[in-house]
PDB file of N, CA and C in Angstrom:
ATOM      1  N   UNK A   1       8.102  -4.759   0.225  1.00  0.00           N
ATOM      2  CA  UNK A   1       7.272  -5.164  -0.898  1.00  0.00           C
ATOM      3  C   UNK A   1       6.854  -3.913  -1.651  1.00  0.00           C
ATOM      4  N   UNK A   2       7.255  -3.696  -2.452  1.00  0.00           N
ATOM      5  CA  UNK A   2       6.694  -2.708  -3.729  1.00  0.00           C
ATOM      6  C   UNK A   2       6.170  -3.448  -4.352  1.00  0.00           C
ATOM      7  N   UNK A   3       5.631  -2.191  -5.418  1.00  0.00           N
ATOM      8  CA  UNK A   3       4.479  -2.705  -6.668  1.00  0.00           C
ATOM      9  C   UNK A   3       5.173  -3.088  -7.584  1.00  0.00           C
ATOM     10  N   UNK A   4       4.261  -4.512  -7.382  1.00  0.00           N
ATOM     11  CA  UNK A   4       4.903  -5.509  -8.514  1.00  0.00           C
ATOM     12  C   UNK A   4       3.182  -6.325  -9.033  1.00  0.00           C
ATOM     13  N   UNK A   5       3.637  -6.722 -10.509  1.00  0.00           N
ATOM     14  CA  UNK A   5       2.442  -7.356 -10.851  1.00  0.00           C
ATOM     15  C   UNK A   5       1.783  -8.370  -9.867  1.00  0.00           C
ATOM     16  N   UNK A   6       2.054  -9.084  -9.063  1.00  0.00           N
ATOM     17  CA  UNK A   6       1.506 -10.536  -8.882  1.00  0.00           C
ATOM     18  C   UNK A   6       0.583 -10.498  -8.437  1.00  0.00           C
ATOM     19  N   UNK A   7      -0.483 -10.589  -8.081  1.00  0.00           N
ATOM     20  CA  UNK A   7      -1.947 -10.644  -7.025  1.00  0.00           C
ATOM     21  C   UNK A   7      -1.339 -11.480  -6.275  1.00  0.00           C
ATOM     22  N   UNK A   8      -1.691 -10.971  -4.328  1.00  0.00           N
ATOM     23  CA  UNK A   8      -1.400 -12.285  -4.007  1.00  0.00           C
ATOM     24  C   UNK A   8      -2.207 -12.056  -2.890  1.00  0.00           C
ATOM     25  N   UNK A   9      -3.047 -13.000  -2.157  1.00  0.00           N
ATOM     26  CA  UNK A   9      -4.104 -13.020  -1.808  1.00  0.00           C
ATOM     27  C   UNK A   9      -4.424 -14.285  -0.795  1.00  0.00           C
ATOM     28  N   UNK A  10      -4.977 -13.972   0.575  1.00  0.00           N
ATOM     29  CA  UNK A  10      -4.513 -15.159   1.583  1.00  0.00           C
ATOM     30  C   UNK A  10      -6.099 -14.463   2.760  1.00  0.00           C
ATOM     31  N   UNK A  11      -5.794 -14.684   3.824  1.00  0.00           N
ATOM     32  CA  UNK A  11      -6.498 -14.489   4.954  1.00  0.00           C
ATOM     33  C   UNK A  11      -5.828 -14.065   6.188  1.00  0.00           C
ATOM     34  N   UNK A  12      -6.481 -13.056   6.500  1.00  0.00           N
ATOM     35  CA  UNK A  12      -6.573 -12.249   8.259  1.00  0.00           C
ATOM     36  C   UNK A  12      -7.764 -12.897   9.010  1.00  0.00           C
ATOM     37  N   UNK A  13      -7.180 -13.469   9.780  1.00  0.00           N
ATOM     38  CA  UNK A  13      -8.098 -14.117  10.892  1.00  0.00           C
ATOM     39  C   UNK A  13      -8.966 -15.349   9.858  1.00  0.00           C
ATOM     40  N   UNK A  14     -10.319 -14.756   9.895  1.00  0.00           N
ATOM     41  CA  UNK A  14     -11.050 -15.303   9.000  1.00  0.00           C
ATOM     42  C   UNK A  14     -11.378 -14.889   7.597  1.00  0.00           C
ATOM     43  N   UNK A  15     -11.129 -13.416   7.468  1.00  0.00           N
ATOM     44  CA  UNK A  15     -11.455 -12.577   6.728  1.00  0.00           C
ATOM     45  C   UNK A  15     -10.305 -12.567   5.169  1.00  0.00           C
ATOM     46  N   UNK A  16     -11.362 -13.360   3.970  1.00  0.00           N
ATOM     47  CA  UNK A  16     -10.476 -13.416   2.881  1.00  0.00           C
ATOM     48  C   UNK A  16      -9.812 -11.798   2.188  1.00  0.00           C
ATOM     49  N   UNK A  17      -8.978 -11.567   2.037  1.00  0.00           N
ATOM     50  CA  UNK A  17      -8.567 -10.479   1.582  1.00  0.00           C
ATOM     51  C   UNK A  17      -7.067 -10.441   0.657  1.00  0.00           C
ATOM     52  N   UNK A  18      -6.603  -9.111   0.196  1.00  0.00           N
ATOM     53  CA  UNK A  18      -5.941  -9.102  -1.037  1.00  0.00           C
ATOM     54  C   UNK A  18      -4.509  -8.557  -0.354  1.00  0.00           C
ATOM     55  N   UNK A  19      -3.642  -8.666  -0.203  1.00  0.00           N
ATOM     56  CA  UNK A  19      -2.243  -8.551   0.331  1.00  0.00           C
ATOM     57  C   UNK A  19      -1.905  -7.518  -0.402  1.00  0.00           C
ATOM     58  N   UNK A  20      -1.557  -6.337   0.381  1.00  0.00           N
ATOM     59  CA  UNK A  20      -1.021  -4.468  -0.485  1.00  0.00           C
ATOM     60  C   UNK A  20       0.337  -4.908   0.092  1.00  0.00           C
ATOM     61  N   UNK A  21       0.964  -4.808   1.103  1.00  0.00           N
ATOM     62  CA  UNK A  21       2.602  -4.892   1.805  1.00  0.00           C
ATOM     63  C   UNK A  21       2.177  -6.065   2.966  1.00  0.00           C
ATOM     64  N   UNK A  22       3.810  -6.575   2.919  1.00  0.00           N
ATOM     65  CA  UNK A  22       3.947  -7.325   3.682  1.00  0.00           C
ATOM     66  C   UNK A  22       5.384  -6.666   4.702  1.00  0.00           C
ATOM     67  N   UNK A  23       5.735  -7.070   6.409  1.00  0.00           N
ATOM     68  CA  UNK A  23       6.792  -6.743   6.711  1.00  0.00           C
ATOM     69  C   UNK A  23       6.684  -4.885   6.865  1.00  0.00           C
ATOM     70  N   UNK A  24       5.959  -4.431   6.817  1.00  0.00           N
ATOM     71  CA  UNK A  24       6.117  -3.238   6.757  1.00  0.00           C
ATOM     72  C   UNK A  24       6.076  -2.514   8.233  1.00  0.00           C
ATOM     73  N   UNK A  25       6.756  -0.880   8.494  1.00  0.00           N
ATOM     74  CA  UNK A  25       6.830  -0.708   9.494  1.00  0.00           C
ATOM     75  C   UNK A  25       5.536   0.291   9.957  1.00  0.00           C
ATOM     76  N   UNK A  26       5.509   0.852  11.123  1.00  0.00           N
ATOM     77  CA  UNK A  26       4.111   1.283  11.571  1.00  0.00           C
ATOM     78  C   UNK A  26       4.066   2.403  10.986  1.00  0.00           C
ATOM     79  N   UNK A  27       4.547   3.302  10.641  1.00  0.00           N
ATOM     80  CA  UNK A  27       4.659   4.520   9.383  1.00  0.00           C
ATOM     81  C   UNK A  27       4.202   4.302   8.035  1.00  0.00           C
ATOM     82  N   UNK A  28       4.649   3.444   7.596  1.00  0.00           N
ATOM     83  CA  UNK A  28       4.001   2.931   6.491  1.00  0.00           C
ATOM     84  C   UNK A  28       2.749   2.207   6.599  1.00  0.00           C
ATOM     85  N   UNK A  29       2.731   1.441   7.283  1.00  0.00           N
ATOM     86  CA  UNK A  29       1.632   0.854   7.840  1.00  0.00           C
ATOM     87  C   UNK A  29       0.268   1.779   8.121  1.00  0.00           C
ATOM     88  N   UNK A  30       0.541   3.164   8.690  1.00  0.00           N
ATOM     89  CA  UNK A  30      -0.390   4.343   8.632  1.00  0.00           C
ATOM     90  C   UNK A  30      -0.612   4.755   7.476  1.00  0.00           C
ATOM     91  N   UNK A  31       0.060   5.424   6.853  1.00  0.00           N
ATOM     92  CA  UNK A  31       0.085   5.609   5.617  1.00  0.00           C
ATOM     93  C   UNK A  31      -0.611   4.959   4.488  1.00  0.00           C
ATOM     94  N   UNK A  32      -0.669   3.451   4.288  1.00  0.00           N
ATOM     95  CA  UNK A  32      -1.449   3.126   3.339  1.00  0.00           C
ATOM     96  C   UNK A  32      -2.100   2.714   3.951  1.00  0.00           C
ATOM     97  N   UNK A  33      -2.543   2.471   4.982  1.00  0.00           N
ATOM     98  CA  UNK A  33      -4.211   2.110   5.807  1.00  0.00           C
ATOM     99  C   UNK A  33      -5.369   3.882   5.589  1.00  0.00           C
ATOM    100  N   UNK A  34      -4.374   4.716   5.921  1.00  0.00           N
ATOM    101  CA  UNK A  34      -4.991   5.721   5.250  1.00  0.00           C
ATOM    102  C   UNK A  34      -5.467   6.441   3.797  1.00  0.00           C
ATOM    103  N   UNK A  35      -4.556   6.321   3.134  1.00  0.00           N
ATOM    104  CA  UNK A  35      -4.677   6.239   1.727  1.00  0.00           C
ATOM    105  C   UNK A  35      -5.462   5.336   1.221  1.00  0.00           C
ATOM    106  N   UNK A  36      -5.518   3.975   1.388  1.00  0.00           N
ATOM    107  CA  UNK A  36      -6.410   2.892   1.548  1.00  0.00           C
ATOM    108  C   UNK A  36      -7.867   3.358   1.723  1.00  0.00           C
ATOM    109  N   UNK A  37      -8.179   3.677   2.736  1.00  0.00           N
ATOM    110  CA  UNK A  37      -9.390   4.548   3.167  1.00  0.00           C
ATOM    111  C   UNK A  37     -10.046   4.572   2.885  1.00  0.00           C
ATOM    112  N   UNK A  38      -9.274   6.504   2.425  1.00  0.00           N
ATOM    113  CA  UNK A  38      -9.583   7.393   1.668  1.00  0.00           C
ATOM    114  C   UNK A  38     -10.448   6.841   0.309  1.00  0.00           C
ATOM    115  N   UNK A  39      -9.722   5.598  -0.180  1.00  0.00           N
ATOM    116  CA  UNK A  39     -10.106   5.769  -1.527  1.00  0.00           C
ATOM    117  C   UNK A  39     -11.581   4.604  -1.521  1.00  0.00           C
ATOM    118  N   UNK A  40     -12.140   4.549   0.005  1.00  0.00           N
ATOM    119  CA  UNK A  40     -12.915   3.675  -0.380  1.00  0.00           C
ATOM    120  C   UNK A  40     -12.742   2.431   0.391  1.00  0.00           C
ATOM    121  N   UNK A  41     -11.621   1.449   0.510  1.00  0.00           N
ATOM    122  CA  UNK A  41     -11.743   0.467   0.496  1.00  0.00           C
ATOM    123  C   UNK A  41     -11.447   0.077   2.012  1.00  0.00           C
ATOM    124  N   UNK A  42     -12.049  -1.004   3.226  1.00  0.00           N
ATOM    125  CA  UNK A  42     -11.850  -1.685   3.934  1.00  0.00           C
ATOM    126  C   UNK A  42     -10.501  -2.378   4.171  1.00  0.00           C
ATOM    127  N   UNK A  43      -9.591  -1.637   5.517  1.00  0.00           N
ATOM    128  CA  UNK A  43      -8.564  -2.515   5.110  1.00  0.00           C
ATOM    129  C   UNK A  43      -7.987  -2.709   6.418  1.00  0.00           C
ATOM    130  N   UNK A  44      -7.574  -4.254   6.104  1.00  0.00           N
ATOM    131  CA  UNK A  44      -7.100  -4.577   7.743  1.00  0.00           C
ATOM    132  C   UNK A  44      -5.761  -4.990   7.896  1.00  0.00           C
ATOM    133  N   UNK A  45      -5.131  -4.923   8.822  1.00  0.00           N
ATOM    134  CA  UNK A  45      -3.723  -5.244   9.616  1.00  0.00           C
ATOM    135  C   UNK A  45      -2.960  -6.041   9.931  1.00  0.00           C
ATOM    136  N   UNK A  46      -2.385  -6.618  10.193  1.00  0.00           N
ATOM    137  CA  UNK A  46      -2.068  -7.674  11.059  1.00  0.00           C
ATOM    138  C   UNK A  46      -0.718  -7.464  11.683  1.00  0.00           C
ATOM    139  N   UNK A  47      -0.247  -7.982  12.886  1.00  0.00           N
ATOM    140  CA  UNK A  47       0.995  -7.878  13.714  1.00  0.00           C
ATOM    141  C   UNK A  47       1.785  -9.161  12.931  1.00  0.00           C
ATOM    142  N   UNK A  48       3.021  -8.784  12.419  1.00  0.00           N
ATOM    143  CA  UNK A  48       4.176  -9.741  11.884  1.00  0.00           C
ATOM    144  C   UNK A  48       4.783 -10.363  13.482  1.00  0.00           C
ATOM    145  N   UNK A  49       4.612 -11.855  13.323  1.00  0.00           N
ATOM    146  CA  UNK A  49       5.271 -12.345  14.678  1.00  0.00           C
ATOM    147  C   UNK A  49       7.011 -11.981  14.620  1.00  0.00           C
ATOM    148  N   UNK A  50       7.299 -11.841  15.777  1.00  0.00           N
ATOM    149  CA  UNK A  50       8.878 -10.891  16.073  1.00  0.00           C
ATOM    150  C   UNK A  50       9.432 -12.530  16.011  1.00  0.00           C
ATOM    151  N   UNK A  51      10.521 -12.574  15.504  1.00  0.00           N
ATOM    152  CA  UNK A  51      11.531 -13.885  15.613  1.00  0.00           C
ATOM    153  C   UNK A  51      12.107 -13.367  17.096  1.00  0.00           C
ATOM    154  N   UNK A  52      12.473 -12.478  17.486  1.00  0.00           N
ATOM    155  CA  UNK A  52      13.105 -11.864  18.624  1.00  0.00           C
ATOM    156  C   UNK A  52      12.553 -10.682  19.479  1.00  0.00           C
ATOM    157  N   UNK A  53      12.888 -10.313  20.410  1.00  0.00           N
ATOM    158  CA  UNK A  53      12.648  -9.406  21.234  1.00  0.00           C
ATOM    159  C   UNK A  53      12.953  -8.088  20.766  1.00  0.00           C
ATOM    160  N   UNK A  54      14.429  -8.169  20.225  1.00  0.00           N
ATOM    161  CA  UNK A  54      14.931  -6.998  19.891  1.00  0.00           C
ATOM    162  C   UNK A  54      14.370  -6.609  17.988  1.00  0.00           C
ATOM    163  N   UNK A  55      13.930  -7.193  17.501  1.00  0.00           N
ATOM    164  CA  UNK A  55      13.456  -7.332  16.282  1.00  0.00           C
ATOM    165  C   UNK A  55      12.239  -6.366  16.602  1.00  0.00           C
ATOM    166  N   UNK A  56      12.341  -5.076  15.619  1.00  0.00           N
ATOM    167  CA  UNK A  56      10.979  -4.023  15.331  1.00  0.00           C
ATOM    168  C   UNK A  56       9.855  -4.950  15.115  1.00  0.00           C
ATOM    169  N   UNK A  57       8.897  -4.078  15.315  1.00  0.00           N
ATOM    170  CA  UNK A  57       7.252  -4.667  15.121  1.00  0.00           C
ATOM    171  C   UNK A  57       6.811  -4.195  13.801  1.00  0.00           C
ATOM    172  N   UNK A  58       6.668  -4.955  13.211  1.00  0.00           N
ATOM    173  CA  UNK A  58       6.128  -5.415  11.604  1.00  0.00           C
ATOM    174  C   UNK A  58       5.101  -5.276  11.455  1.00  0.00           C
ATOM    175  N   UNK A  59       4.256  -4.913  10.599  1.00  0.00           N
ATOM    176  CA  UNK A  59       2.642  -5.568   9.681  1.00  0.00           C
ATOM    177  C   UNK A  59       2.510  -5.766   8.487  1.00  0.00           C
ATOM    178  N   UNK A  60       1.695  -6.425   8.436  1.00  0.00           N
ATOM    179  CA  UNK A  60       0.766  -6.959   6.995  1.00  0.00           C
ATOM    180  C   UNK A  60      -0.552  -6.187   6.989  1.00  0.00           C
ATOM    181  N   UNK A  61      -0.274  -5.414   5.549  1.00  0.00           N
ATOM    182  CA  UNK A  61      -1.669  -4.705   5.122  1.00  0.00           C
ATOM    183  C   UNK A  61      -2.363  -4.939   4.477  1.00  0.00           C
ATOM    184  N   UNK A  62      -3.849  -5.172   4.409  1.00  0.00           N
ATOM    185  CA  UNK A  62      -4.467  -6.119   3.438  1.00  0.00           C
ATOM    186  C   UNK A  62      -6.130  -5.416   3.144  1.00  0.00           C
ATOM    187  N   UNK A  63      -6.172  -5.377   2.012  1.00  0.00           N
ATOM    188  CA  UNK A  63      -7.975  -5.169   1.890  1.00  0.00           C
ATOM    189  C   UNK A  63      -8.467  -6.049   1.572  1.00  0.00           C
ATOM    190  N   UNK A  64     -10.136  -5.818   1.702  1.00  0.00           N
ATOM    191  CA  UNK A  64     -10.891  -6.953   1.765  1.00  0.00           C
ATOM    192  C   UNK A  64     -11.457  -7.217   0.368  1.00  0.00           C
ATOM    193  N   UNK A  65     -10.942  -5.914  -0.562  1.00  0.00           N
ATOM    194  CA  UNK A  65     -11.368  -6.563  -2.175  1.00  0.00           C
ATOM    195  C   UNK A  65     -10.514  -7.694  -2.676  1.00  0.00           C
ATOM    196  N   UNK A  66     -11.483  -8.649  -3.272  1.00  0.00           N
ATOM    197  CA  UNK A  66     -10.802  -9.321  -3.878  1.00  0.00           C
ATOM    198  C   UNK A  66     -10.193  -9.303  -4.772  1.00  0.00           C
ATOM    199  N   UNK A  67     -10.866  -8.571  -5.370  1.00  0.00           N
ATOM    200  CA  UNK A  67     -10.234  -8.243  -6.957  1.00  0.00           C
ATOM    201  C   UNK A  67      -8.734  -6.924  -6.512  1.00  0.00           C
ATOM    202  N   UNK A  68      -8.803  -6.340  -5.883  1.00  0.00           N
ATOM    203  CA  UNK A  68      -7.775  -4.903  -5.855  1.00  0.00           C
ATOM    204  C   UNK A  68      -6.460  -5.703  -6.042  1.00  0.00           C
ATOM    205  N   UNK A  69      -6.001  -4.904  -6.827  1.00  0.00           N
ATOM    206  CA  UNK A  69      -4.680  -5.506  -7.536  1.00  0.00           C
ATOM    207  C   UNK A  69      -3.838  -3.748  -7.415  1.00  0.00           C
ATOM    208  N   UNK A  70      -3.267  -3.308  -6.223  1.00  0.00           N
ATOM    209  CA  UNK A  70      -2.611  -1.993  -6.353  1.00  0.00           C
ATOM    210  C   UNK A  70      -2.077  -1.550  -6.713  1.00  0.00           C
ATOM    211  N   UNK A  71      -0.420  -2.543  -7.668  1.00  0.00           N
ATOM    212  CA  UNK A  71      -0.014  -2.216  -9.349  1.00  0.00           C
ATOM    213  C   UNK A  71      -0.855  -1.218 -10.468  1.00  0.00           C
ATOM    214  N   UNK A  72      -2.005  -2.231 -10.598  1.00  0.00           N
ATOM    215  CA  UNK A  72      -3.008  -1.764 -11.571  1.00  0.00           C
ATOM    216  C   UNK A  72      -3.202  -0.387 -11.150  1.00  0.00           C
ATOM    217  N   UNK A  73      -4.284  -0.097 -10.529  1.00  0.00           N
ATOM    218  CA  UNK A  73      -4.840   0.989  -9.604  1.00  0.00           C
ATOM    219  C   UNK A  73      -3.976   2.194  -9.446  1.00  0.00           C
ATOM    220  N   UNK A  74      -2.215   1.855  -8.949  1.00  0.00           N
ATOM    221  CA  UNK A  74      -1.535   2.645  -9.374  1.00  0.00           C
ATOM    222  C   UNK A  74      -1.245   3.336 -10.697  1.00  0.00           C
ATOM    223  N   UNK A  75      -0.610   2.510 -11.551  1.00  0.00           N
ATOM    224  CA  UNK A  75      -0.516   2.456 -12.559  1.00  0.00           C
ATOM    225  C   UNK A  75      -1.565   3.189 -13.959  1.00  0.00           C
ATOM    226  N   UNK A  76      -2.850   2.828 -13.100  1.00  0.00           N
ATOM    227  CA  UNK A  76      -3.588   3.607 -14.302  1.00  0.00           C
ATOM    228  C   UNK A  76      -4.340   4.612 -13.242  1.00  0.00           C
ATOM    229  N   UNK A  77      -3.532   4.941 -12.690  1.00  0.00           N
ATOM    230  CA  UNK A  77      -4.116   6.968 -11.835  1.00  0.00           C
ATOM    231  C   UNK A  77      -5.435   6.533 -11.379  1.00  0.00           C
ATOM    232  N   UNK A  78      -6.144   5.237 -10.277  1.00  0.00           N
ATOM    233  CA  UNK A  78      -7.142   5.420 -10.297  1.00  0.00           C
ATOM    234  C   UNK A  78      -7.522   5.568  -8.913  1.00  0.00           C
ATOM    235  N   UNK A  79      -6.302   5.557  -7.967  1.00  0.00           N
ATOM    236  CA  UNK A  79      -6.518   6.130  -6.706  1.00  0.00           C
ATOM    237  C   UNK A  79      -6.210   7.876  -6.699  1.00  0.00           C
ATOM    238  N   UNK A  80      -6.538   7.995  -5.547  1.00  0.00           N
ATOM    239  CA  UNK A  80      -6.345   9.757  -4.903  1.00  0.00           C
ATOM    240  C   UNK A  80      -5.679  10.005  -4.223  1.00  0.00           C
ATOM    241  N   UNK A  81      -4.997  11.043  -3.819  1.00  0.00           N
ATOM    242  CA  UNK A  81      -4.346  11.568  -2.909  1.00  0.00           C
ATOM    243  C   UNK A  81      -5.442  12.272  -1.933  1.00  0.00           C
ATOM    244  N   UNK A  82      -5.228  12.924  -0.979  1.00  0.00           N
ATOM    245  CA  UNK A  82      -6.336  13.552   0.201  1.00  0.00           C
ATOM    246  C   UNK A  82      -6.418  14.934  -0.390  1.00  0.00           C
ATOM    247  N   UNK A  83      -5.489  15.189  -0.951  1.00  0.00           N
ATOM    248  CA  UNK A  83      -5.991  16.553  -1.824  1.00  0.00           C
ATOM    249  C   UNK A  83      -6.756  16.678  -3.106  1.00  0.00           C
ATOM    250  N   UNK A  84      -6.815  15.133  -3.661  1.00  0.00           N
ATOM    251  CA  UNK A  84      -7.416  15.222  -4.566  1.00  0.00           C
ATOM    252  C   UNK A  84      -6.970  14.783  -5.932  1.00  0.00           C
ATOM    253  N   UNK A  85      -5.759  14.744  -5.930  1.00  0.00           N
ATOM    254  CA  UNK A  85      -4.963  14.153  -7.142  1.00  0.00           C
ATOM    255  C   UNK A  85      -4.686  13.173  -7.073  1.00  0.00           C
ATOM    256  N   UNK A  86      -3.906  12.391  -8.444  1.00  0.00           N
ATOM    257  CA  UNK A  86      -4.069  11.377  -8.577  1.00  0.00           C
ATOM    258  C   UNK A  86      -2.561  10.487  -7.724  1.00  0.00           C
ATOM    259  N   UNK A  87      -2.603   9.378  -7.390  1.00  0.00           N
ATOM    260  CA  UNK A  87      -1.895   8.666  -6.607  1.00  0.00           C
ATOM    261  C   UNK A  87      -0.783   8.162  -7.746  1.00  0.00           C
ATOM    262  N   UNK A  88       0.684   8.674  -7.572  1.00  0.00           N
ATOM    263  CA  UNK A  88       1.916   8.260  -8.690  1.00  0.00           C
ATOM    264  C   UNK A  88       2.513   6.979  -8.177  1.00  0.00           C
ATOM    265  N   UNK A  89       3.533   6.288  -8.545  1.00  0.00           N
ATOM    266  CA  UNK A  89       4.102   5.682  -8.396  1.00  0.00           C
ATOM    267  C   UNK A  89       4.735   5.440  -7.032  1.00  0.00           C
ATOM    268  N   UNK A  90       5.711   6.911  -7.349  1.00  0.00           N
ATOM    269  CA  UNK A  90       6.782   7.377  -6.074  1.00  0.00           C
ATOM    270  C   UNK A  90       5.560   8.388  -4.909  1.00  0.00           C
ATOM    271  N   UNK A  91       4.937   8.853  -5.064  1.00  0.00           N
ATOM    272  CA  UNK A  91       4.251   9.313  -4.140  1.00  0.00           C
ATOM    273  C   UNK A  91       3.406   7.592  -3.349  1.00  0.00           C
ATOM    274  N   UNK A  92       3.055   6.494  -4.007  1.00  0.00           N
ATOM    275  CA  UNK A  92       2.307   5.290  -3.168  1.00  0.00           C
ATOM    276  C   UNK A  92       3.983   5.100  -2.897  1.00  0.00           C
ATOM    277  N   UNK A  93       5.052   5.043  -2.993  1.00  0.00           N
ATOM    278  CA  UNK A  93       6.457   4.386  -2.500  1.00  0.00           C
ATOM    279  C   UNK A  93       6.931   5.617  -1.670  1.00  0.00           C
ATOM    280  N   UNK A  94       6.056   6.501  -1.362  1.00  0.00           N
ATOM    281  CA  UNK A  94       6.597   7.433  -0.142  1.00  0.00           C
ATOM    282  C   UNK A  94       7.753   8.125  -0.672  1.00  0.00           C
ATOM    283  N   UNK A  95       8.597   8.110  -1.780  1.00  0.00           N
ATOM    284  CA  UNK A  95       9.526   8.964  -2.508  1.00  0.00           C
ATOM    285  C   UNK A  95       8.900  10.167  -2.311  1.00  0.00           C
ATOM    286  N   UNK A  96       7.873  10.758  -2.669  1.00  0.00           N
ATOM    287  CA  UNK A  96       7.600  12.366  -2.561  1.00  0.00           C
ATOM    288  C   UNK A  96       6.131  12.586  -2.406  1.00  0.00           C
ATOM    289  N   UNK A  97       5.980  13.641  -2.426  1.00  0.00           N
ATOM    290  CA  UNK A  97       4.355  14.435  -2.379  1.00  0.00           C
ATOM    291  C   UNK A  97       4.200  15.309  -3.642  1.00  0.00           C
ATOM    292  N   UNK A  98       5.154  15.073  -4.233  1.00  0.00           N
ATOM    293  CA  UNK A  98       4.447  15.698  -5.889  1.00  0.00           C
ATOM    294  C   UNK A  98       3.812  14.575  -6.270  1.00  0.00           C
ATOM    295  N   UNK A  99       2.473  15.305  -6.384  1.00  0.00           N
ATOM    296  CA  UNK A  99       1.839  14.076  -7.904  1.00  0.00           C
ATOM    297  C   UNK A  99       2.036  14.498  -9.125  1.00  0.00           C
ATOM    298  N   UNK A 100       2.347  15.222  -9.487  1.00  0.00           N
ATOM    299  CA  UNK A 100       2.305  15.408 -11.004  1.00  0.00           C
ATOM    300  C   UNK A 100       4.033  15.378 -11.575  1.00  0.00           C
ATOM    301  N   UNK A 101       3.881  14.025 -11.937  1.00  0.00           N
ATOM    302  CA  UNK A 101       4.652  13.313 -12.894  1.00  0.00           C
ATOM    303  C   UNK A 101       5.945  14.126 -13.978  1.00  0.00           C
ATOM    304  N   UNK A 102       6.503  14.604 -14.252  1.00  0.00           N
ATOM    305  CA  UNK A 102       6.903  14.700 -15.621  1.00  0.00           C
ATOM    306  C   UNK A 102       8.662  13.906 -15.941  1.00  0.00           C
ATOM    307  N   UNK A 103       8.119  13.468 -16.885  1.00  0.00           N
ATOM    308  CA  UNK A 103       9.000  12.154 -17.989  1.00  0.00           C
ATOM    309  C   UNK A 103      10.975  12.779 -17.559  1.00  0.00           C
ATOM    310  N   UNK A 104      10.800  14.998 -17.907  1.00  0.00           N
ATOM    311  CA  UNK A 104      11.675  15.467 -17.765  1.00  0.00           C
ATOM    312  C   UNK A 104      12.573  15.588 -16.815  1.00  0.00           C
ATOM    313  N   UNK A 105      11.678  15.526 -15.759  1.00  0.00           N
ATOM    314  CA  UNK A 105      12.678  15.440 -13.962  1.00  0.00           C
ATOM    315  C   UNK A 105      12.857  14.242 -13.754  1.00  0.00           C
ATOM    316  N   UNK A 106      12.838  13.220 -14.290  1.00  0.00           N
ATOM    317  CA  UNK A 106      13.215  11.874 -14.156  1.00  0.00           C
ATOM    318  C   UNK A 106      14.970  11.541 -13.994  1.00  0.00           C
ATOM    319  N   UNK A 107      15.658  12.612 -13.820  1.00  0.00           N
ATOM    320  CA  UNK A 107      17.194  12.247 -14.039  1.00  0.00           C
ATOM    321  C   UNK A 107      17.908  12.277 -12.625  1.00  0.00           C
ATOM    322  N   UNK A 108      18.954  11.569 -12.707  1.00  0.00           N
ATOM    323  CA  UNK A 108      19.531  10.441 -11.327  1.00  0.00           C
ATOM    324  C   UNK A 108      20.246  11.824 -11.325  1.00  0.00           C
TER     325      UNK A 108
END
C-alpha cells in the first residue's frame, strides 16, 4: 500500500483509527511506527492472520487520528524526519534518505 488519496479508516480491537499500510513487513512496520511517533501521533499494529505456516508475518499500521490522511501530510511537507527535515515522498516509500527533493535528479 502506498500513498494514495483514499482515507480509509476501520478498527484495532476496539480502538477507532485511520489505516497508514496494510500487509506490510516488520521493517517497515518499524519504520513508520517510528516516524509515526516522532511526529506526534499514537499508533497501533496489528498481526495480519498467516493463510499458511510458511507465509511471512504481516501487519497493519494504523493511528488513532481520525482525521490523518498521510497522502496529504506527505504531500504538503508536514511531517519530519528525526533529523529534522521535512518527510518526501520517496524517503516515507523508503526509496532514500535524501530529503531534499530536486525536480533535476528526477531521471530514470
Amino acid at each position: 500500500m502506498t500513498l494514495g488519496g483514499k482515507h480509509q479508516f476501520g478498527s484495532i480491537e476496539d480502538t477507532r483509527v485511520t489505516f497508514i499500510e496494510k500487509g506490510v513487513d516488520e521493517n517497515r512496520r518499524d519504520f513508520l511506527k517510528k516516524l509515526l511517533e516522532h511526529n506526534g501521533f499514537e499508533v497501533l499494529t496489528e498481526e495480519v492472520k498467516k493463510k499458511s505456516e510458511e507465509d511471512p508475518q504481516l501487519y497493519t499500521v494504523a493511528v488513532t487520528d481520525m482525521v490523518f490522511n498521510p497522502t496529504i501530510w506527505v504531500y504538503q511537507r508536514k511531517l519530519k524526519t528525526f533529523d529534522g527535515h521535512k518527510v518526501t515522498p520517496a524517503y516515507w516509500n523508503q526509496e532514500t534518505n535524501d530529503t531534499h527533493p530536486q525536480y533535476w535528479k528526477n531521471r530514470s
